[in-house]
N, C-alpha and C. Protein backbone atom coordinates (compact mmCIF):
# COMPACT_ATOMS: atom_id res chain seq x y z
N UNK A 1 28.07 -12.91 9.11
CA UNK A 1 27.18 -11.80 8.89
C UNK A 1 26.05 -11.89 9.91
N UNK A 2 25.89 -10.69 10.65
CA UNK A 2 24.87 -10.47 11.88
C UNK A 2 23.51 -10.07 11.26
N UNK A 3 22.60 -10.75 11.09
CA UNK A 3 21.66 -10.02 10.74
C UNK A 3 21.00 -9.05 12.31
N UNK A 4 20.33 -7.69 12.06
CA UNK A 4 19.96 -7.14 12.56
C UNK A 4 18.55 -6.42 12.78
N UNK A 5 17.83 -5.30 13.43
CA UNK A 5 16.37 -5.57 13.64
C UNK A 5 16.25 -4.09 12.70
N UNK A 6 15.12 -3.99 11.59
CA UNK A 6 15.13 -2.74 11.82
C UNK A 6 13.85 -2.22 12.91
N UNK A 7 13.21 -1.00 11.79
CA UNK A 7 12.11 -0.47 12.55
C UNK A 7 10.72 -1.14 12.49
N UNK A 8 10.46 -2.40 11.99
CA UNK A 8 9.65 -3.20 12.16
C UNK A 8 9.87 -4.46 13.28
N UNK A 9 10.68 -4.48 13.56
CA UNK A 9 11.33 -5.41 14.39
C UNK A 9 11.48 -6.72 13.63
N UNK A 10 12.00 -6.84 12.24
CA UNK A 10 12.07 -8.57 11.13
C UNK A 10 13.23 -8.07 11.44
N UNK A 11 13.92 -9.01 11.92
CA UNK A 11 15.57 -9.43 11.25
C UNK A 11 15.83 -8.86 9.57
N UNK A 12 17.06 -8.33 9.47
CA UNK A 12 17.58 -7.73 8.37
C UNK A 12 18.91 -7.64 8.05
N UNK A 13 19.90 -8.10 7.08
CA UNK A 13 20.92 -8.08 7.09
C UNK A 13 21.42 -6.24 6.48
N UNK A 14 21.85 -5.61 7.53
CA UNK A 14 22.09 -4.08 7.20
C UNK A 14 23.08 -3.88 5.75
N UNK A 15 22.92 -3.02 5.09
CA UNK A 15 23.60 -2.90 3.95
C UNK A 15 25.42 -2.96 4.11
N UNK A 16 25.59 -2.26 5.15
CA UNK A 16 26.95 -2.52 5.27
C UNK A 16 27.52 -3.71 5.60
N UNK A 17 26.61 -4.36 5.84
CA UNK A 17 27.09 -6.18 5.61
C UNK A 17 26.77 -7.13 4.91
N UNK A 18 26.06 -6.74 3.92
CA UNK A 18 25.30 -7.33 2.88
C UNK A 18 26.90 -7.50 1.70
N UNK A 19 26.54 -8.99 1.67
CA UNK A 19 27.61 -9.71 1.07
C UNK A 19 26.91 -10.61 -0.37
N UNK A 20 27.91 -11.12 -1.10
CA UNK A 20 27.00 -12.01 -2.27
C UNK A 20 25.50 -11.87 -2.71
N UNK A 21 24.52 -12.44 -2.87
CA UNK A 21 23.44 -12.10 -3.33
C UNK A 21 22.34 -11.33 -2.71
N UNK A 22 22.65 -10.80 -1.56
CA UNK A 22 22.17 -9.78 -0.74
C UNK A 22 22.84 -8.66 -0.98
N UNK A 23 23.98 -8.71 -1.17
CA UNK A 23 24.55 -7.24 -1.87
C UNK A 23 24.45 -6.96 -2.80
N UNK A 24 24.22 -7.96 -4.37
CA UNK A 24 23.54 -8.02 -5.60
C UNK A 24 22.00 -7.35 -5.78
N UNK A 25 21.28 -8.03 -4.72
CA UNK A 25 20.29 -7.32 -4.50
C UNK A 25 19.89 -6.06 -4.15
N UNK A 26 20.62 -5.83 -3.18
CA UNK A 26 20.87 -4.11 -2.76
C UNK A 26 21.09 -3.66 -3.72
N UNK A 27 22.00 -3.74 -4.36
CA UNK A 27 22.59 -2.81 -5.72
C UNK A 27 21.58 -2.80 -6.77
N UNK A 28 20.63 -3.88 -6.91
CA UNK A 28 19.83 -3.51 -7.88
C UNK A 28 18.52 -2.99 -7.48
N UNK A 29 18.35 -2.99 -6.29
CA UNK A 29 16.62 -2.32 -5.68
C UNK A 29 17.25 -1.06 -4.90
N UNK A 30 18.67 -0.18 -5.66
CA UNK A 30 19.18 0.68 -4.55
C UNK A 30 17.94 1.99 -5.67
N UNK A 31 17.36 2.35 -4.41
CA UNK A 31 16.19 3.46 -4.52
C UNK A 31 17.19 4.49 -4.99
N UNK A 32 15.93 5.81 -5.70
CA UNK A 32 16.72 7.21 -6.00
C UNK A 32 17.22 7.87 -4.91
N UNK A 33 16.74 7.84 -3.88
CA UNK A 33 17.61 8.74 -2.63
C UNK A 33 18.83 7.70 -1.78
N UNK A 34 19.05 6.64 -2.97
CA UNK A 34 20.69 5.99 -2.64
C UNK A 34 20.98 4.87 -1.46
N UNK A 35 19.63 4.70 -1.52
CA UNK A 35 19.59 3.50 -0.03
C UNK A 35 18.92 2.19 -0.62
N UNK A 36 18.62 1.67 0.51
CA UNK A 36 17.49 0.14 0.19
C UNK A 36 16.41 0.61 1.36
N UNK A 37 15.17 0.69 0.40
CA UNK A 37 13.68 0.55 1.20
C UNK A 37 13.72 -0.27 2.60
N UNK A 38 13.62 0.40 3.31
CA UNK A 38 13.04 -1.31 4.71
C UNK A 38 11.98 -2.11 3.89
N UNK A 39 11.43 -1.55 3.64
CA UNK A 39 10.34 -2.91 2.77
C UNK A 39 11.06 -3.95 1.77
N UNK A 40 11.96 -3.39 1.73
CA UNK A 40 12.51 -4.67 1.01
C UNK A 40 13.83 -5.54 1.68
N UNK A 41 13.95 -4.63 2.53
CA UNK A 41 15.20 -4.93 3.57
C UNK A 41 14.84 -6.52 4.32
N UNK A 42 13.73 -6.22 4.74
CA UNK A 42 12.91 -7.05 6.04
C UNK A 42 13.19 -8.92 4.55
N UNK A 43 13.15 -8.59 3.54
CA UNK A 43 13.46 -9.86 2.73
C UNK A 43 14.82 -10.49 2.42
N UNK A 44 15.26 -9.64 3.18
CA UNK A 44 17.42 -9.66 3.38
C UNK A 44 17.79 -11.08 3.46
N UNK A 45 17.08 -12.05 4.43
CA UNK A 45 17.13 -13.16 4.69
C UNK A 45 16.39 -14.16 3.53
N UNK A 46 15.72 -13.91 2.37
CA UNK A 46 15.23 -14.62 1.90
C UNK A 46 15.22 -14.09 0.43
N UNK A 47 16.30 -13.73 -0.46
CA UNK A 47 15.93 -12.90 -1.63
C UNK A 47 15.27 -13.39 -2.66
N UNK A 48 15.10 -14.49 -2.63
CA UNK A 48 13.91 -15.13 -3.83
C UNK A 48 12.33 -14.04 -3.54
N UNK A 49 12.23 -14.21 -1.66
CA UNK A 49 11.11 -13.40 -1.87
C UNK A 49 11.41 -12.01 -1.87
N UNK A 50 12.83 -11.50 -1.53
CA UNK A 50 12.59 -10.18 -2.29
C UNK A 50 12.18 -9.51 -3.69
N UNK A 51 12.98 -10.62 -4.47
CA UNK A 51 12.18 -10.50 -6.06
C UNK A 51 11.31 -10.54 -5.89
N UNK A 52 10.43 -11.72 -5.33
CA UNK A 52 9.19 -11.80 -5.69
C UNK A 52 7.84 -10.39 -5.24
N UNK A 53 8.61 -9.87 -3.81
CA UNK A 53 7.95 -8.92 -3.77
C UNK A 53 7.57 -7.61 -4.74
N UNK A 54 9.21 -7.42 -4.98
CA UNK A 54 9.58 -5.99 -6.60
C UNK A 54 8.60 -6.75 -7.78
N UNK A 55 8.43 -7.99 -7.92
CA UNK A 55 7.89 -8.51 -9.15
C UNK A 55 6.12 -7.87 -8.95
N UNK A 56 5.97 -8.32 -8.02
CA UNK A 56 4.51 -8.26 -7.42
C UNK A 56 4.04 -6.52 -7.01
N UNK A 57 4.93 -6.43 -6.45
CA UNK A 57 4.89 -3.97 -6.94
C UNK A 57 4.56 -4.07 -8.03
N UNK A 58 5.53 -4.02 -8.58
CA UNK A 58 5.55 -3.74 -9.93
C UNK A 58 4.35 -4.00 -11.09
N UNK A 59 3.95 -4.99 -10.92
CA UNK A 59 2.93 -5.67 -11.47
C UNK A 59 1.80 -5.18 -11.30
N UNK A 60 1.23 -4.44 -9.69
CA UNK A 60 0.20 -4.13 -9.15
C UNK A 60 0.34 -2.24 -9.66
N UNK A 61 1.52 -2.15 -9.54
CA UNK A 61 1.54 -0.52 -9.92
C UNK A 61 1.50 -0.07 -11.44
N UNK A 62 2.27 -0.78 -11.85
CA UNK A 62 2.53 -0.63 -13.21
C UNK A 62 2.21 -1.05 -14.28
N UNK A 63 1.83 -2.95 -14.03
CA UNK A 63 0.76 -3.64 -15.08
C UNK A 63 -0.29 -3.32 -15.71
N UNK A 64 -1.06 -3.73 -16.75
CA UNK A 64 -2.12 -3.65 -17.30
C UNK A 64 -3.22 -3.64 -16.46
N UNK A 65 -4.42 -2.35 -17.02
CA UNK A 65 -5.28 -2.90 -15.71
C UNK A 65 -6.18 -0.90 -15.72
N UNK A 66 -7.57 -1.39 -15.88
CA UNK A 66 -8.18 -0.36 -15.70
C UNK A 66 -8.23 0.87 -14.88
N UNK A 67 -7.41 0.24 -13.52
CA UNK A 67 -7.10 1.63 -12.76
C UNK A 67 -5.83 2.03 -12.98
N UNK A 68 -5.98 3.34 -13.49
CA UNK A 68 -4.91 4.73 -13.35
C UNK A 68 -3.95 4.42 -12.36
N UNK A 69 -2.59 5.07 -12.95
CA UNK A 69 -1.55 4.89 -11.74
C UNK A 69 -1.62 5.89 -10.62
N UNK A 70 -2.41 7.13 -10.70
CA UNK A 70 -2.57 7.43 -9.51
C UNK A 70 -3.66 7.25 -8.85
N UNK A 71 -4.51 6.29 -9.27
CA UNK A 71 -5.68 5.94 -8.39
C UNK A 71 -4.82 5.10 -7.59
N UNK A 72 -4.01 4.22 -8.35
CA UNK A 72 -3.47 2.98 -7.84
C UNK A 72 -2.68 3.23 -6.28
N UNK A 73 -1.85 4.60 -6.51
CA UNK A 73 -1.35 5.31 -5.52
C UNK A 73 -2.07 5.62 -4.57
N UNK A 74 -2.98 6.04 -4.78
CA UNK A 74 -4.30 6.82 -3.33
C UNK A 74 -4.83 5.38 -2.90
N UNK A 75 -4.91 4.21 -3.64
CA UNK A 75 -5.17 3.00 -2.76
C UNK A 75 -4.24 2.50 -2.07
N UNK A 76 -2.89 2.46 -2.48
CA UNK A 76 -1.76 2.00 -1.62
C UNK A 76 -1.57 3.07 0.03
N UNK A 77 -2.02 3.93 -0.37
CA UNK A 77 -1.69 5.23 0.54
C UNK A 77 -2.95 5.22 1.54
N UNK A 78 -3.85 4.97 1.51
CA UNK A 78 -5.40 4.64 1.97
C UNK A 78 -5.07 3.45 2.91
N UNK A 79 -4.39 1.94 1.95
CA UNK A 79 -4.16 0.57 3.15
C UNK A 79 -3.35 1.02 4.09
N UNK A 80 -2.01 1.62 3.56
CA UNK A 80 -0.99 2.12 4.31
C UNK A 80 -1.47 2.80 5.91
N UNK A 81 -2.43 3.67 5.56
CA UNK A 81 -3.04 4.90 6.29
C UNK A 81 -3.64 4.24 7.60
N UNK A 82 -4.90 3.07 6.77
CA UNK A 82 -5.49 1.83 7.96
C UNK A 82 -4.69 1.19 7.97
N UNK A 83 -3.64 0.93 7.91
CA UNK A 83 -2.75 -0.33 8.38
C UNK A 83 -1.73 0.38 9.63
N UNK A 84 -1.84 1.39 9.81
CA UNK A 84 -1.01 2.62 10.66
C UNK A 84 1.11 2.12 10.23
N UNK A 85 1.04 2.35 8.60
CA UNK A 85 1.86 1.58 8.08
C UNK A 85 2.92 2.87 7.34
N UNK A 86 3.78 3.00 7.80
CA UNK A 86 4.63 4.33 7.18
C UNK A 86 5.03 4.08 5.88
N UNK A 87 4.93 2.88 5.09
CA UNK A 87 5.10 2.40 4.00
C UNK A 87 4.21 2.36 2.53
């Protein structure tokens, strides 16, 4: 299996070669428009920290916690914005 570059330039093992627990993974972080995020792609090589990343979303978006989920959104969208980050 070749891993490959995406549009961040991290090494990534592409879905069509994603085998055993990289293809496990795909299948379970496969987004509504039927793909895998690059943000989670770029963890292809390391899926402990891909969980750990979905754990850590999740947690920050969705957990307990005085700010609103769409405040939570206009802050992710704000770092994104200064980070010149399409993500």
């Amino acid at each position: 299996m070749m891993a490959h570059k995406n549009p961040a330039w991290i090494e990534i093992i592409p879905t069509d070669e994603a085998t055993g627990d990289v293809a496990e993974a795909y299948a379970e972080y496969t987004a509504p428009w039927g793909g895998v995020d690059h943000i989670l792609k770029i963890h292809s090589l390391n899926i402990p920290s891909m969980h750990a990343h979905v754990q850590l979303y999740r947690t920050l978006m969705y957990g307990k916690s005085p700010i609103r989920r769409p405040e939570r959104e206009m802050i992710a969208t704000v770092v994104s914005a200064l980070n010149y980050c399409r993500y």
